[in-house]
N, C-alpha and C. Protein backbone atom coordinates (compact mmCIF):
# COMPACT_ATOMS: atom_id res chain seq x y z
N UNK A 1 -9.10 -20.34 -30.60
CA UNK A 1 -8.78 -20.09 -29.21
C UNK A 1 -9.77 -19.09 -28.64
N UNK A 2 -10.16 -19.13 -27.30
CA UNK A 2 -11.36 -18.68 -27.11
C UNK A 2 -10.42 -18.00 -25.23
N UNK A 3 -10.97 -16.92 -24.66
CA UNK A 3 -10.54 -16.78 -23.51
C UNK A 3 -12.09 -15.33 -23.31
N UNK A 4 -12.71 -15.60 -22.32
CA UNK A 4 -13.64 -14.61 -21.64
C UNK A 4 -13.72 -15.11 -20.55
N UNK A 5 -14.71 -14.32 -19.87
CA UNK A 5 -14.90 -13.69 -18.66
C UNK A 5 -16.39 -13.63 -18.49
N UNK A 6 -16.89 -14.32 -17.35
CA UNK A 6 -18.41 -14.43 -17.17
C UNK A 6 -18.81 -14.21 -16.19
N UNK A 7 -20.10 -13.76 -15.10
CA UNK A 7 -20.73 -13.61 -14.43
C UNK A 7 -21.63 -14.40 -14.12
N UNK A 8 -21.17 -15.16 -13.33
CA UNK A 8 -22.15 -16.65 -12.80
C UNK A 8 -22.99 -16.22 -11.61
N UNK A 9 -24.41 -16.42 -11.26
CA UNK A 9 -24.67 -16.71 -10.16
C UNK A 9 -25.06 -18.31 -10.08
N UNK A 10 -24.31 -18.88 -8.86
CA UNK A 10 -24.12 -19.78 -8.20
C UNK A 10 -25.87 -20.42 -7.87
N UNK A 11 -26.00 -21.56 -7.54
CA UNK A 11 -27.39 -22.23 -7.03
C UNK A 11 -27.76 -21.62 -5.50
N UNK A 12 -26.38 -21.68 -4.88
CA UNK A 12 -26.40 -21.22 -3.37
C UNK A 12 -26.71 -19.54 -3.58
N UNK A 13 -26.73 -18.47 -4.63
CA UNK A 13 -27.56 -17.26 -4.66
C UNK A 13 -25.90 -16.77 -4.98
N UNK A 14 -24.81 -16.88 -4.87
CA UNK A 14 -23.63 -16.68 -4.44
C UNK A 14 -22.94 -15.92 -5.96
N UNK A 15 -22.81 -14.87 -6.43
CA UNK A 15 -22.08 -14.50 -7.96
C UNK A 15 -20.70 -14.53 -7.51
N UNK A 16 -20.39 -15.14 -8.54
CA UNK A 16 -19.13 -15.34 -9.13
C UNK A 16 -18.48 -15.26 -10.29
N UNK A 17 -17.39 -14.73 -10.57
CA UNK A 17 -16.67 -14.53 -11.90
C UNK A 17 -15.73 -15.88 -12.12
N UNK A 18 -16.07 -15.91 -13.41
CA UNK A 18 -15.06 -17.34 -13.89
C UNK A 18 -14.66 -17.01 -15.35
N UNK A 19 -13.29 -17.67 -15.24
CA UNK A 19 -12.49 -17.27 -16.48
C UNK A 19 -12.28 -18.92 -17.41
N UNK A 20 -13.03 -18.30 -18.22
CA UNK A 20 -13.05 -20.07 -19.47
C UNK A 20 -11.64 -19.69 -20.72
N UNK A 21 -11.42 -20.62 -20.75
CA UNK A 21 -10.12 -20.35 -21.54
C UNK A 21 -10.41 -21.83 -22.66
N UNK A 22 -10.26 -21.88 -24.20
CA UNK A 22 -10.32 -22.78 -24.61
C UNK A 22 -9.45 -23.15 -25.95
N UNK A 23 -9.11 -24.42 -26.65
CA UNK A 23 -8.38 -24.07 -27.53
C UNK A 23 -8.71 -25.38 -28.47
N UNK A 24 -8.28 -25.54 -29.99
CA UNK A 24 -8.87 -26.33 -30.07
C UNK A 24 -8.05 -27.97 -30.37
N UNK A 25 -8.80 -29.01 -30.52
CA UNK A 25 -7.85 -29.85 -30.63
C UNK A 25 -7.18 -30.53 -31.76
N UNK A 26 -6.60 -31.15 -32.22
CA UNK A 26 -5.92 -31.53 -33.69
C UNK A 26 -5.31 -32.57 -33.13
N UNK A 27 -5.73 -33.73 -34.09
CA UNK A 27 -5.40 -35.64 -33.98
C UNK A 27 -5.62 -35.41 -35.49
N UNK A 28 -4.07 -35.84 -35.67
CA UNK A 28 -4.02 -36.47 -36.88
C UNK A 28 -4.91 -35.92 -38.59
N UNK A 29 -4.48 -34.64 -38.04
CA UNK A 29 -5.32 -33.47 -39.24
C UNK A 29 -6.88 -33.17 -38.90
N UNK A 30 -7.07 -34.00 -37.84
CA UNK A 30 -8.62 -34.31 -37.23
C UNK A 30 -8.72 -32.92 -36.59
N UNK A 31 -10.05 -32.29 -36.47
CA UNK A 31 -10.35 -31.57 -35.11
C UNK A 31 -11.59 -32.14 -34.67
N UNK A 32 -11.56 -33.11 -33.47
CA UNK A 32 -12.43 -33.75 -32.63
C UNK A 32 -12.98 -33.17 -31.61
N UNK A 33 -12.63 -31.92 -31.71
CA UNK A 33 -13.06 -30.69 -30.51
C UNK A 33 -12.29 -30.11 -29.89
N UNK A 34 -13.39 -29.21 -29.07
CA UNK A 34 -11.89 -28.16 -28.35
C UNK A 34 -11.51 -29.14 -26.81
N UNK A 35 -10.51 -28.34 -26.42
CA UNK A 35 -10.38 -28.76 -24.66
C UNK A 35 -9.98 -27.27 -24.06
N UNK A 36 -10.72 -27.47 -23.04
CA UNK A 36 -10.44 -26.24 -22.21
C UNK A 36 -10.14 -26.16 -20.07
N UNK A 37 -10.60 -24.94 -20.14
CA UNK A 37 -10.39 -24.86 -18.53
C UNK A 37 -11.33 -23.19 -17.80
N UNK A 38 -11.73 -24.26 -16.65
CA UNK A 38 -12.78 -22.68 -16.16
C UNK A 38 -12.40 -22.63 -15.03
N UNK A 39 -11.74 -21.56 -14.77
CA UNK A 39 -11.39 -21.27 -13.10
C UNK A 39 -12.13 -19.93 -12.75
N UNK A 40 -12.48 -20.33 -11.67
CA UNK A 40 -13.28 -19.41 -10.66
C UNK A 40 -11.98 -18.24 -10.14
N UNK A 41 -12.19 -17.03 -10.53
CA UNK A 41 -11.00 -15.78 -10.10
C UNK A 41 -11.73 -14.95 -9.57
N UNK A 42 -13.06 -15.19 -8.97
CA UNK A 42 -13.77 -14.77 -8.06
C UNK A 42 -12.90 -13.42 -7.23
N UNK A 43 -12.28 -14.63 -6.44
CA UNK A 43 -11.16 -13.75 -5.26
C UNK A 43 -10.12 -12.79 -6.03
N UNK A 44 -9.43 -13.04 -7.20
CA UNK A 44 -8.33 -12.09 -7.88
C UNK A 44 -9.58 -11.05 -8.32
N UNK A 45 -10.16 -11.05 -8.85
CA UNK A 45 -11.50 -9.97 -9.35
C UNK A 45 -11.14 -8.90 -8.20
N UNK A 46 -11.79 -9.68 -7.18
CA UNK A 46 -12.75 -8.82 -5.71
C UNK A 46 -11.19 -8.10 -5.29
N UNK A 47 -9.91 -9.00 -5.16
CA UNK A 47 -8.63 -8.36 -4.40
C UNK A 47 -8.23 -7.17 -5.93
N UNK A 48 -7.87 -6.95 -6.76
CA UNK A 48 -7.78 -5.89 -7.66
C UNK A 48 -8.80 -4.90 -7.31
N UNK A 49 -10.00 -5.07 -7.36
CA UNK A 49 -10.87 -4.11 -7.03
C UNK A 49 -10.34 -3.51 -5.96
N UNK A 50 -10.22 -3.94 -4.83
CA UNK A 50 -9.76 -3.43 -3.20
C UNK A 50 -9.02 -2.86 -3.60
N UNK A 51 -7.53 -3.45 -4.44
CA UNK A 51 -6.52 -2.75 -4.53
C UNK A 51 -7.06 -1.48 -5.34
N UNK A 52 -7.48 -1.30 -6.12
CA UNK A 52 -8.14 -0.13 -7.12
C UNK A 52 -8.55 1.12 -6.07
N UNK A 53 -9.23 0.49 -5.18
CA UNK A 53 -9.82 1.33 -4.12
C UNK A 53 -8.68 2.12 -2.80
N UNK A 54 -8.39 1.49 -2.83
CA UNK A 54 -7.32 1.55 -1.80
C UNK A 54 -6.25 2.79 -2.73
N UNK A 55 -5.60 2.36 -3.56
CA UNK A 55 -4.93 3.65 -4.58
C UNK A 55 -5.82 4.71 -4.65
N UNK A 56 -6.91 4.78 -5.06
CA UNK A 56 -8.24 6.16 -5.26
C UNK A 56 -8.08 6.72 -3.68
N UNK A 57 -8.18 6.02 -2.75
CA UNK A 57 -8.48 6.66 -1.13
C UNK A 57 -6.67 7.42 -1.11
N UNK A 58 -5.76 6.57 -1.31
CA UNK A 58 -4.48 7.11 -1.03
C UNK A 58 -3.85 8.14 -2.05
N UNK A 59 -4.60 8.47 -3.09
CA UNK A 59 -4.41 9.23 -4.12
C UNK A 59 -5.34 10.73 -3.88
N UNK A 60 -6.33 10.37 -3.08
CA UNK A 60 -7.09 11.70 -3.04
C UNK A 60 -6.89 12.19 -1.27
N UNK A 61 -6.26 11.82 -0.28
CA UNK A 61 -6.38 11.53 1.08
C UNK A 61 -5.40 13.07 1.39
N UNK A 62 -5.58 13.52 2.54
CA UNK A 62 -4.82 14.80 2.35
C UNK A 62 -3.25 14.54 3.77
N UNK A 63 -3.84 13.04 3.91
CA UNK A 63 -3.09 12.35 4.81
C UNK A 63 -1.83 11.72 3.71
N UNK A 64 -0.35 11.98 4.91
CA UNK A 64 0.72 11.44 4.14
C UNK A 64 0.71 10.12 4.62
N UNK A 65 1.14 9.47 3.40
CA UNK A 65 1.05 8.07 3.17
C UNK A 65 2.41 7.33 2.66
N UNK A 66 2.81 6.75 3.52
CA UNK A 66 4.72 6.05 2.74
C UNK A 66 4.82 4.69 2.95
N UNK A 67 5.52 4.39 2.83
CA UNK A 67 6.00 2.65 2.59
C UNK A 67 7.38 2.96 2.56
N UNK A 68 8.34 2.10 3.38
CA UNK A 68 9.88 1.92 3.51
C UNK A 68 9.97 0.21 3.17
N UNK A 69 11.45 -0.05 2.80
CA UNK A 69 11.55 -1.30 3.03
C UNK A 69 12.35 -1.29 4.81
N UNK A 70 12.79 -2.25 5.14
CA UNK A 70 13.15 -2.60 6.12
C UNK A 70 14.26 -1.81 7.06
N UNK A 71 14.50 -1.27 5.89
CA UNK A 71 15.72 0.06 6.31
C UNK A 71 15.74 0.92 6.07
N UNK A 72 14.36 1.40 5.91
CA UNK A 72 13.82 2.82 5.72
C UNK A 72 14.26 3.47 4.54
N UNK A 73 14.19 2.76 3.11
CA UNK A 73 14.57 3.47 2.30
C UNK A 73 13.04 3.14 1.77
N UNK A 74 12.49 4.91 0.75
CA UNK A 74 11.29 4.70 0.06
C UNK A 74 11.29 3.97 -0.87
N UNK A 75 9.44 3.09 -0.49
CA UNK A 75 9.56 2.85 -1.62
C UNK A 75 7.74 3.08 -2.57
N UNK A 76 7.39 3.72 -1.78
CA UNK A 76 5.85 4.82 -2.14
C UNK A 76 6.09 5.71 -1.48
N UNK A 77 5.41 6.73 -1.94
CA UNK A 77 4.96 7.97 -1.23
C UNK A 77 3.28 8.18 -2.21
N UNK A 78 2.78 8.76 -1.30
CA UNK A 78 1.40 9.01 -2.00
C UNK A 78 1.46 10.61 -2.56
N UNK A 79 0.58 11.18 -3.45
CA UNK A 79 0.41 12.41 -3.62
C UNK A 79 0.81 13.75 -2.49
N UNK A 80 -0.10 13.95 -1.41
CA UNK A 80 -0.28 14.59 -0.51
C UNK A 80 1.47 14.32 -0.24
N UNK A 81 2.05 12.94 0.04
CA UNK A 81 3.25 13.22 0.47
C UNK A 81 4.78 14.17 -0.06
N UNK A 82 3.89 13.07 -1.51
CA UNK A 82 5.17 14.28 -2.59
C UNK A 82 5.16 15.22 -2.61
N UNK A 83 3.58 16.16 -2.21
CA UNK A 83 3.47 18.08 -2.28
C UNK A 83 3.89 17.76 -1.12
N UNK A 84 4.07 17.88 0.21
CA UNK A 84 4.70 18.15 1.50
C UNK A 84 6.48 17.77 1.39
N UNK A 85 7.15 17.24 0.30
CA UNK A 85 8.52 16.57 -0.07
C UNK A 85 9.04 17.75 -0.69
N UNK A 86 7.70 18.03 -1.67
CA UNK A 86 8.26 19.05 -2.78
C UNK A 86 8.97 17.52 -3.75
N UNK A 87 8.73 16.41 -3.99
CA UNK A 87 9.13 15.08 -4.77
C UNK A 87 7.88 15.19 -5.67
N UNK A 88 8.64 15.20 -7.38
CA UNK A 88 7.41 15.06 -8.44
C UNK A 88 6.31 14.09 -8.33
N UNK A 89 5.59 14.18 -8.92
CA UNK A 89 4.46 12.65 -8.70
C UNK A 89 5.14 11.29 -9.71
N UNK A 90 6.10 11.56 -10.22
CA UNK A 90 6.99 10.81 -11.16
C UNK A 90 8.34 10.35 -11.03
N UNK A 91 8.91 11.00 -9.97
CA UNK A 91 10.63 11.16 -9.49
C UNK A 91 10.60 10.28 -8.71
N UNK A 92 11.83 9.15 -9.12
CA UNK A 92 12.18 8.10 -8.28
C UNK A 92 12.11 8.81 -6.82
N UNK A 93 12.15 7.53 -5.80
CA UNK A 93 12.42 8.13 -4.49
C UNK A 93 13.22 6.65 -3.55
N UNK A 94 13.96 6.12 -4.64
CA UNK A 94 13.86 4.19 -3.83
C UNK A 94 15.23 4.64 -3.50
N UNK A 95 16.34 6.09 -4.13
CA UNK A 95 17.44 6.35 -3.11
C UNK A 95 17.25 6.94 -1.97
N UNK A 96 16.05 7.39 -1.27
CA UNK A 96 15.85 8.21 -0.27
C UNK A 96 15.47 7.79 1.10
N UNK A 97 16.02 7.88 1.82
CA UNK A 97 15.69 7.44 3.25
C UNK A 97 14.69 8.08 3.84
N UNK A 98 13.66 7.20 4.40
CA UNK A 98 12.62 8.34 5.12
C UNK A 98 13.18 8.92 6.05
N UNK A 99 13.60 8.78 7.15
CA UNK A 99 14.49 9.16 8.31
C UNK A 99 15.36 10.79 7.91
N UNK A 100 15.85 11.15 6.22
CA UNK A 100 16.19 12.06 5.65
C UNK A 100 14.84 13.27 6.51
N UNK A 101 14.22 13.32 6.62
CA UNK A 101 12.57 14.01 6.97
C UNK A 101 11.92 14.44 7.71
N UNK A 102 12.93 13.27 9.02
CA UNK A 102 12.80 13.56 10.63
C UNK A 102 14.02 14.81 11.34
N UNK A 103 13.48 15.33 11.87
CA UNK A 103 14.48 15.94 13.18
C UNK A 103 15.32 15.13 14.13
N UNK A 104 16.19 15.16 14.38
CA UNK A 104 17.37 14.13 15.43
C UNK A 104 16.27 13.88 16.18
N UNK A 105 15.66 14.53 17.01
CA UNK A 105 14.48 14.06 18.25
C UNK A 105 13.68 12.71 17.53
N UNK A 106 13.16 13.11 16.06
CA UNK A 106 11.86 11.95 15.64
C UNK A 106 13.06 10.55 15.18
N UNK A 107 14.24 10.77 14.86
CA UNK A 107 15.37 9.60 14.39
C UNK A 107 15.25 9.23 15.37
N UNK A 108 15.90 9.85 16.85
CA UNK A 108 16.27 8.86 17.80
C UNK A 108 15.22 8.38 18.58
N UNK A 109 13.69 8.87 18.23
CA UNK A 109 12.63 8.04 19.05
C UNK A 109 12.05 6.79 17.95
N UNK A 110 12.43 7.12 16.53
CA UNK A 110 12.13 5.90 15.55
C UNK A 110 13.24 4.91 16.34
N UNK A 111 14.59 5.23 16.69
CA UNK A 111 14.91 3.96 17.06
C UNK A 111 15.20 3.56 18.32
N UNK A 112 14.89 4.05 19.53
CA UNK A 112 14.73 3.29 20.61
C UNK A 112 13.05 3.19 20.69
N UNK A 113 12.00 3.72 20.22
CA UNK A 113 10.30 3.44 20.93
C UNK A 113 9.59 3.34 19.51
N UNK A 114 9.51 4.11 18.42
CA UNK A 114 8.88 3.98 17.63
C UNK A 114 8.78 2.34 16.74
N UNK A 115 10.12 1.82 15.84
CA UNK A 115 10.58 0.88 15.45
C UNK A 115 10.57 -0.51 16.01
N UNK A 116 10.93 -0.38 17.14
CA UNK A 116 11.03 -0.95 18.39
C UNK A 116 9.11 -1.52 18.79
N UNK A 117 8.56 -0.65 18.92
CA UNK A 117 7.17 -1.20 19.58
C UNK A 117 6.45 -1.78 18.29
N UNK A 118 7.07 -1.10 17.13
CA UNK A 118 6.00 -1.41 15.73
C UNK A 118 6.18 -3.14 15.49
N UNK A 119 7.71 -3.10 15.35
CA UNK A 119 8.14 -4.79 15.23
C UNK A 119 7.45 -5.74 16.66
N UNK A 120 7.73 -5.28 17.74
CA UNK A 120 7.08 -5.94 18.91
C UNK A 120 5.47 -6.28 18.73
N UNK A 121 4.95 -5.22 18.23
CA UNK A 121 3.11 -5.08 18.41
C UNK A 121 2.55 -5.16 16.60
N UNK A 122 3.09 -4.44 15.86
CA UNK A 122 2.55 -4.65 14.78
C UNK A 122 2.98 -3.25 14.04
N UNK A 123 2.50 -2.27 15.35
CA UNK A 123 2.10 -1.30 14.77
C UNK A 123 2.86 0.05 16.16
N UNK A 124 2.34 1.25 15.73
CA UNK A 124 3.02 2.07 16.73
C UNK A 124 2.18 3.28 16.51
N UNK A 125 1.35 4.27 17.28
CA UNK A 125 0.50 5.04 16.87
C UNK A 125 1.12 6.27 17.70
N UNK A 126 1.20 7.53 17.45
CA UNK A 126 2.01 8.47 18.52
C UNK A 126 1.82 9.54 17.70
N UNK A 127 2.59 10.83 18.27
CA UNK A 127 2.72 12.04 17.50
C UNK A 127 4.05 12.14 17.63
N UNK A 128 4.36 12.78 15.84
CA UNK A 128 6.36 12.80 16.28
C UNK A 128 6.23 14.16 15.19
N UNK A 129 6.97 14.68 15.19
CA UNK A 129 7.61 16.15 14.18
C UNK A 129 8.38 15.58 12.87
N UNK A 130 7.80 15.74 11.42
CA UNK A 130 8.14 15.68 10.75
C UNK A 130 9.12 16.90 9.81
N UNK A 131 9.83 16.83 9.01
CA UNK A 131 9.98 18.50 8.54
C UNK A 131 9.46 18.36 7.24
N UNK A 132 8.90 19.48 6.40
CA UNK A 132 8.14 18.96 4.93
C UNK A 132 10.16 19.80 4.17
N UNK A 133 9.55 19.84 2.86
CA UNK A 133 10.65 20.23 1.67
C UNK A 133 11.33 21.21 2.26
N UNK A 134 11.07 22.54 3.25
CA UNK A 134 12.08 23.37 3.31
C UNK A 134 12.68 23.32 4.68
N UNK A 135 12.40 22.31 5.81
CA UNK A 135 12.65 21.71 6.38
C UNK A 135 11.75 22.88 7.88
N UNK A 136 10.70 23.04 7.31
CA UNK A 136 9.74 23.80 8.76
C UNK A 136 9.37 22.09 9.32
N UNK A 137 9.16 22.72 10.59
CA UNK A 137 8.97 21.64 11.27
C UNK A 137 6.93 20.95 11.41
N UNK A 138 6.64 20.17 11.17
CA UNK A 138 5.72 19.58 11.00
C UNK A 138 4.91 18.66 11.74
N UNK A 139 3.70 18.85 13.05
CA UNK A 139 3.51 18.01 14.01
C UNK A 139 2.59 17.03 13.80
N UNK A 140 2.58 15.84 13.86
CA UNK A 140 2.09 14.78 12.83
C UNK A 140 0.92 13.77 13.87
N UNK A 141 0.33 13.15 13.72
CA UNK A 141 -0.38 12.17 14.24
C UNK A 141 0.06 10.99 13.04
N UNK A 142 0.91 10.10 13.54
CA UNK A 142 1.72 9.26 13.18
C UNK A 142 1.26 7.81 13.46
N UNK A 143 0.98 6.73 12.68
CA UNK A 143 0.96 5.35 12.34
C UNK A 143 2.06 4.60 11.94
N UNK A 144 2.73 3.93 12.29
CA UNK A 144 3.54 2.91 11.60
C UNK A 144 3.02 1.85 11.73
N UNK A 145 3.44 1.22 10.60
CA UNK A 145 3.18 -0.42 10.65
C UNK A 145 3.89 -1.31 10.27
N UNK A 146 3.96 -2.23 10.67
CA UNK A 146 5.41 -3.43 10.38
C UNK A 146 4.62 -4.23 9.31
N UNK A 147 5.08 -5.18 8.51
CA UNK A 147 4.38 -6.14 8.02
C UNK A 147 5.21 -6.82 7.69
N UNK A 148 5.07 -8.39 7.75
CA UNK A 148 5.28 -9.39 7.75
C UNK A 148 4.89 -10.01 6.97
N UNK A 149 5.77 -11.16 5.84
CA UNK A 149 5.31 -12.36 5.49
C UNK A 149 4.97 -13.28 5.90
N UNK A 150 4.99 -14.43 5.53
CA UNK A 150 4.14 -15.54 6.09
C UNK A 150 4.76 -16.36 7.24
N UNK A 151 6.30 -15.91 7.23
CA UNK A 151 7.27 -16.58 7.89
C UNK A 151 7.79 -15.72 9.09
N UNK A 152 7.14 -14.95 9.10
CA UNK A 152 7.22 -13.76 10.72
C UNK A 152 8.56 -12.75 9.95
N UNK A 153 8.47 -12.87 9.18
CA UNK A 153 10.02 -11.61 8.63
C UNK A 153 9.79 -10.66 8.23
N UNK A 154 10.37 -9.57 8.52
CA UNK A 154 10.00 -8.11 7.77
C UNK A 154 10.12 -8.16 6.27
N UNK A 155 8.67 -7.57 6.26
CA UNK A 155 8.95 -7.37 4.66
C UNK A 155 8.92 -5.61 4.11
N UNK A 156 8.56 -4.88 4.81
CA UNK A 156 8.20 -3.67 4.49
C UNK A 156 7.34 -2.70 6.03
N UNK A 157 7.57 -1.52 6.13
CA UNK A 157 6.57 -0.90 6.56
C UNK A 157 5.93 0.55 5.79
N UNK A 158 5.06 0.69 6.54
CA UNK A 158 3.87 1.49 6.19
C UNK A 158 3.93 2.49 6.93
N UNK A 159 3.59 3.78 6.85
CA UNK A 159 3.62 4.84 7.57
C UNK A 159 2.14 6.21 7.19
N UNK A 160 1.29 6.12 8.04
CA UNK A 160 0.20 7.02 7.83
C UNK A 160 0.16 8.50 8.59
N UNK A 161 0.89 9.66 7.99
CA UNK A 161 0.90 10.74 9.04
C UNK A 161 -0.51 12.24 8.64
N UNK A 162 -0.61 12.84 9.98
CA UNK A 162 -1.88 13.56 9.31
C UNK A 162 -1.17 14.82 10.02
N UNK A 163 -1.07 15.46 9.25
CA UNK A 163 -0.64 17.23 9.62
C UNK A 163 -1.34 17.66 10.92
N UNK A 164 -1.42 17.92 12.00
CA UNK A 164 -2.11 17.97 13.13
C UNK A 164 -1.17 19.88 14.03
N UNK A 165 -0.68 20.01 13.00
CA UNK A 165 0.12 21.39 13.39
C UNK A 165 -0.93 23.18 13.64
N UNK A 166 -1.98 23.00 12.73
CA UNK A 166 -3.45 23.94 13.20
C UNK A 166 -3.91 23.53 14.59
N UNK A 167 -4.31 22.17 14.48
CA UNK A 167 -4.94 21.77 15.65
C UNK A 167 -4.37 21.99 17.30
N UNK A 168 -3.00 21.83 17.16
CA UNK A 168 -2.38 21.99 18.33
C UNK A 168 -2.41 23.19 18.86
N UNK A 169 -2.03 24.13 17.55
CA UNK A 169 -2.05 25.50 17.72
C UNK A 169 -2.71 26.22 18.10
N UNK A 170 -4.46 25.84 17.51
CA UNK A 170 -5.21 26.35 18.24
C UNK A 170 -5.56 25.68 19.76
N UNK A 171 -5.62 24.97 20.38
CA UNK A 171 -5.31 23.80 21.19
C UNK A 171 -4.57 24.61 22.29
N UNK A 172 -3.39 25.53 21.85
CA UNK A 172 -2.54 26.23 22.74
C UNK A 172 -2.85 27.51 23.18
N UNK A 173 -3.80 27.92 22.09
CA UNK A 173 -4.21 29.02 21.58
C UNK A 173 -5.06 29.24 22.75
């Protein structure tokens, strides 16, 4: 049995990764050869990589980074988020509501304008007050994002916030 991994360039100049997989055959105590299969995983290669990349940017980013399912319960938080939670880099968090995080003001604008425009448009970009672990209040430059499967249904959102509480300050200052 044989299974690797190769680096093709293509006639059209084009590289590609292809995965040969082979095994061998048996007729009648005979082995008349192997049979196998070569699929091009080109695209799974290149999408792992992204994903690889994408974890490194959200792992080193000093921006908080979350994911809810549909009803706002976690189900990521990135680094930067867990030190602003005071949540280990290891401690479940899939009982916790993000909404736990907001001030009554940022709840009740998640659900008449925030929630509301993200599902309508995609997305929702604004500034809202977060509170971090001891519950100081926190002024955010805020992203949400809805996302959808293939069938227009919620599947999850995304949430990108950036501490913007210096800036204002001096700003007022």
């Amino acid at each position: 049995r044989m299974h690797v991994t190769w680096r093709l360039t293509r006639k059209d100049g084009r590289d590609i990764v292809v995965a040969v997989r082979s095994a061998p055959i048996v007729v009648d105590r005979v082995l008349p050869g192997p049979v196998g299969t070569v699929t091009d995983v080109t695209e799974r290669i290149e999408g792992q990589r992204a994903l690889r990349t994408l974890a490194a940017i959200f792992d080193a980013t000093t921006d908080f980074v979350l994911q809810t399912d549909p009803k706002g319960q976690l189900i990521y938080l990135n680094p930067a988020a867990r030190r602003m939670l005071a949540i280990g880099p290891d401690a479940p968090i899939g009982h916790l509501n993000a909404l736990a995080f907001n001030p009554p003001e940022t709840v009740a604008r998640h659900a008449v304008e925030i929630v509301p425009q993200a599902l309508e448009k995609g997305l929702w970009v604004g500034e809202t007050v977060q509170w971090d672990h001891a519950h100081r209040e926190v002024l955010v430059s805020h992203l949400l994002l809805a996302h959808r499967d293939r069938h227009g249904e919620l599947e999850f959102f995304s949430a990108v916030l950036r501490d913007i509480t210096a800036q204002k300050s001096a700003q007022h200052a």
